[in-house]
Protein backbone atom coordinates (compact mmCIF):
# COMPACT_ATOMS: atom_id res chain seq x y z
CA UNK A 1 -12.52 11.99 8.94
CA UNK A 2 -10.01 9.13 9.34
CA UNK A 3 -9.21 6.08 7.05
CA UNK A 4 -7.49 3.38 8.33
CA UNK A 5 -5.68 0.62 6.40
CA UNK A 6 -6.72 -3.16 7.14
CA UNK A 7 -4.58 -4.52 9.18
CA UNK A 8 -5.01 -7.82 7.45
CA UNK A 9 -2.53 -6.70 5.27
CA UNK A 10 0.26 -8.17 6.73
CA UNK A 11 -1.61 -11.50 6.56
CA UNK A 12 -2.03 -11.87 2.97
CA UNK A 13 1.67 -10.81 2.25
CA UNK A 14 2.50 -13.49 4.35
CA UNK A 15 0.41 -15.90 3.06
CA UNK A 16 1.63 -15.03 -0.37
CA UNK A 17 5.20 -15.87 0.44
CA UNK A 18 3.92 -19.46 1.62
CA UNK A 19 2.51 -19.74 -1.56
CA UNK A 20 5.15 -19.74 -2.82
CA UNK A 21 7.18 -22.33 -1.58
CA UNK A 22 4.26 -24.26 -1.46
CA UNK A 23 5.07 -23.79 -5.70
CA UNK A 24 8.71 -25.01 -4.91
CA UNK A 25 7.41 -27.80 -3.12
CA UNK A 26 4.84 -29.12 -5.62
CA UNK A 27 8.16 -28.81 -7.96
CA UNK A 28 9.49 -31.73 -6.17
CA UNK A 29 12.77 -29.45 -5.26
CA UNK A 30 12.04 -28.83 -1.45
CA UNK A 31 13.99 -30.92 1.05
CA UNK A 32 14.71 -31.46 4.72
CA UNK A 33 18.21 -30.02 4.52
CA UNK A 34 16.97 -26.96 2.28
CA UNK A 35 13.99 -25.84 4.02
CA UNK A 36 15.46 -23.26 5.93
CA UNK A 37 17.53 -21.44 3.41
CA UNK A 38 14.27 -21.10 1.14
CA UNK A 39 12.10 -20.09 3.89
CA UNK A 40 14.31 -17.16 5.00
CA UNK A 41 14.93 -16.37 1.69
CA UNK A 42 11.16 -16.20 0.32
CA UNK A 43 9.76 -15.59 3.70
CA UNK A 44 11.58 -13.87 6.62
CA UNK A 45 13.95 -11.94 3.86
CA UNK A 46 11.46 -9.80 2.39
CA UNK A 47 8.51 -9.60 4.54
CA UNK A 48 11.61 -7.82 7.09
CA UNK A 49 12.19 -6.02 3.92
CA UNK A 50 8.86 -4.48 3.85
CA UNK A 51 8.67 -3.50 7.11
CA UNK A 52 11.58 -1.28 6.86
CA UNK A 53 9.68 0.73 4.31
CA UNK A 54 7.34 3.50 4.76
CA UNK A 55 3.93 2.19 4.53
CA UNK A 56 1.29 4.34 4.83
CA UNK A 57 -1.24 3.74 7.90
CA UNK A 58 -3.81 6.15 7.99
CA UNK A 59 -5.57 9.51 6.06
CA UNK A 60 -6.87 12.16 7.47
CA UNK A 61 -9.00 14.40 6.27
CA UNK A 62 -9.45 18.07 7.93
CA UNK A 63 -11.37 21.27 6.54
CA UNK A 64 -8.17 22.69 4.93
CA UNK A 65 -5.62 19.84 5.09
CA UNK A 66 -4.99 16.03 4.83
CA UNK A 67 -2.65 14.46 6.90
CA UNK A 68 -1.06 11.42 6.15
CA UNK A 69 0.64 9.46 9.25
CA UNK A 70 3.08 6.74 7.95
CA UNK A 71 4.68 3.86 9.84
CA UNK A 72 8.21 3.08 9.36
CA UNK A 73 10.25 0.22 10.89
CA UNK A 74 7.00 -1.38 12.73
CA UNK A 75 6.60 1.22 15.76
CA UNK A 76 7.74 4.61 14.30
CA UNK A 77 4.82 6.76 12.87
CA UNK A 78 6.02 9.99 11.13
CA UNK A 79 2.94 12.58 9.48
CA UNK A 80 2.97 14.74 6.54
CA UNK A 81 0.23 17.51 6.21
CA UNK A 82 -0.71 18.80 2.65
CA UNK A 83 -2.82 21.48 1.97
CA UNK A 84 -5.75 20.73 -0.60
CA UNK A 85 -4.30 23.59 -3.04
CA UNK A 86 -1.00 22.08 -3.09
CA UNK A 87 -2.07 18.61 -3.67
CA UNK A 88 -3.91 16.84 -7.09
CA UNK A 89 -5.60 13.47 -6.60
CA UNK A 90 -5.68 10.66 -9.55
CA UNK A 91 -7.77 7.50 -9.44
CA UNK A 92 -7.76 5.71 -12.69
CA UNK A 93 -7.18 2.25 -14.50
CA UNK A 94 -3.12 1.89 -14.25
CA UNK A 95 -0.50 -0.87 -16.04
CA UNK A 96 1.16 -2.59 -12.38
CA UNK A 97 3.10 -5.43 -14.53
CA UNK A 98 3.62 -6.34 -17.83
CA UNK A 99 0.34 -7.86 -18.49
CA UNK A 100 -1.82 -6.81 -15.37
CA UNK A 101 -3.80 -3.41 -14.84
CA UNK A 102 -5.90 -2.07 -12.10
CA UNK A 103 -7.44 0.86 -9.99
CA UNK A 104 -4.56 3.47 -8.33
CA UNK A 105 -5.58 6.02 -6.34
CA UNK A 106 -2.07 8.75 -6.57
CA UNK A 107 -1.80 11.81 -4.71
CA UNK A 108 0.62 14.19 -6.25
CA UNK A 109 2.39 17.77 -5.16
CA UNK A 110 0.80 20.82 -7.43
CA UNK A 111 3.24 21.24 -9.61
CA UNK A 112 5.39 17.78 -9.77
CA UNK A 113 4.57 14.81 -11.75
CA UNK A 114 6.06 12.37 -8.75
CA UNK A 115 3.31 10.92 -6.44
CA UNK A 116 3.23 11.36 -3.12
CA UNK A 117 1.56 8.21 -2.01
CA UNK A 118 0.43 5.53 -4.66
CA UNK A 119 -2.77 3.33 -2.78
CA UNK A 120 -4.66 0.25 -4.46
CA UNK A 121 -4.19 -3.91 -4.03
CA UNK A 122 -4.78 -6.43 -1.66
CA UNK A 123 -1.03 -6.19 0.23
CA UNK A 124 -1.24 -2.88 1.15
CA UNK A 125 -3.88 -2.89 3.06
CA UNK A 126 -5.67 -0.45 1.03
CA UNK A 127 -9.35 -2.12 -0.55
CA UNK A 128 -11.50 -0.83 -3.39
CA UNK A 129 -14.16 0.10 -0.54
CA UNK A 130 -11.85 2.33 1.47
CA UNK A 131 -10.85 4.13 -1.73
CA UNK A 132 -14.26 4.70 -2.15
CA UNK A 133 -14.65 6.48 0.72
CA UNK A 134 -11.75 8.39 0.35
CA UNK A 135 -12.50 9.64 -2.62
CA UNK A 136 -16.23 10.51 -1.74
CA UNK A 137 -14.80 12.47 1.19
CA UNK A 138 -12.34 14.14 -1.14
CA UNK A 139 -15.19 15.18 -3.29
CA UNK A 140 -17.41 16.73 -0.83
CA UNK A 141 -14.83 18.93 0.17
CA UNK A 142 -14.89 20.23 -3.19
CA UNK A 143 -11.87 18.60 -4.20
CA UNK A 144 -11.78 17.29 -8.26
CA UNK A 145 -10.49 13.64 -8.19
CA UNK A 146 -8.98 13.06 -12.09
């Protein structure tokens, strides 16, 4: 079976960088002259930033394996296979700030406390629903989620 991210991810990060000199502007501190300078800086800056990263696209699930294909720098897609021995899965109620907590769905090597692939939140793409899924597929291939 194959999850796919949504692809409305990219939307709400951008929109969320908007937002934020939308703040700047409400502060009374955002002028003709610099405009620019705060846009690339709270805008273009990161959201290029981010897409130099390797952001995970899509999970596959086979009878003995799940494959993970990852895009990095916008066109390049590079996979990783795991076998379901060598892999643990986590879903559980995690600390993402100082103050805020919510739902991350890890997937770690056997024996290494280092995860693999950390999914949950509106700007990656990944939803509550799709997790879900994921983790129903997981579990009807016999596969323990902690």
């Amino acid at each position: 079976m194959i999850f796919k991210r949504n692809n409305q991810y990219l939307l709400y990060r951008i929109l969320l960088s908007h937002i934020l000199i939308l703040f700047i502007a409400i502060g009374g501190n955002l002028t003709y002259t610099n405009f620019l300078p705060i846009w690339i800086l709270f805008v273009m800056l990161p959201n290029l930033m981010l897409s130099f990263f390797k952001n995970l696209k899509t999970i596959e699930t086979n009878h003995e394996e799940i494959k993970l294909v990852f895009n990095i720098y916008f066109f390049k897609r590079v996979s990783e296979s795991y076998l379901y021995t060598d892999i643990r899965f986590t879903y559980k109620d995690e600390y993402e700030g100082s103050n805020s907590r919510g739902m991350k769905f890890r997937i770690y090597g056997k024996d290494s406390n280092k995860s693999i692939i950390s999914l949950g939140g509106l700007i990656d793409g990944w939803s509550e629903e799709k997790i879900t899924e994921i983790i129903m597929e997981l579990q009807k291939k016999g596969i323990e989620v902690l």
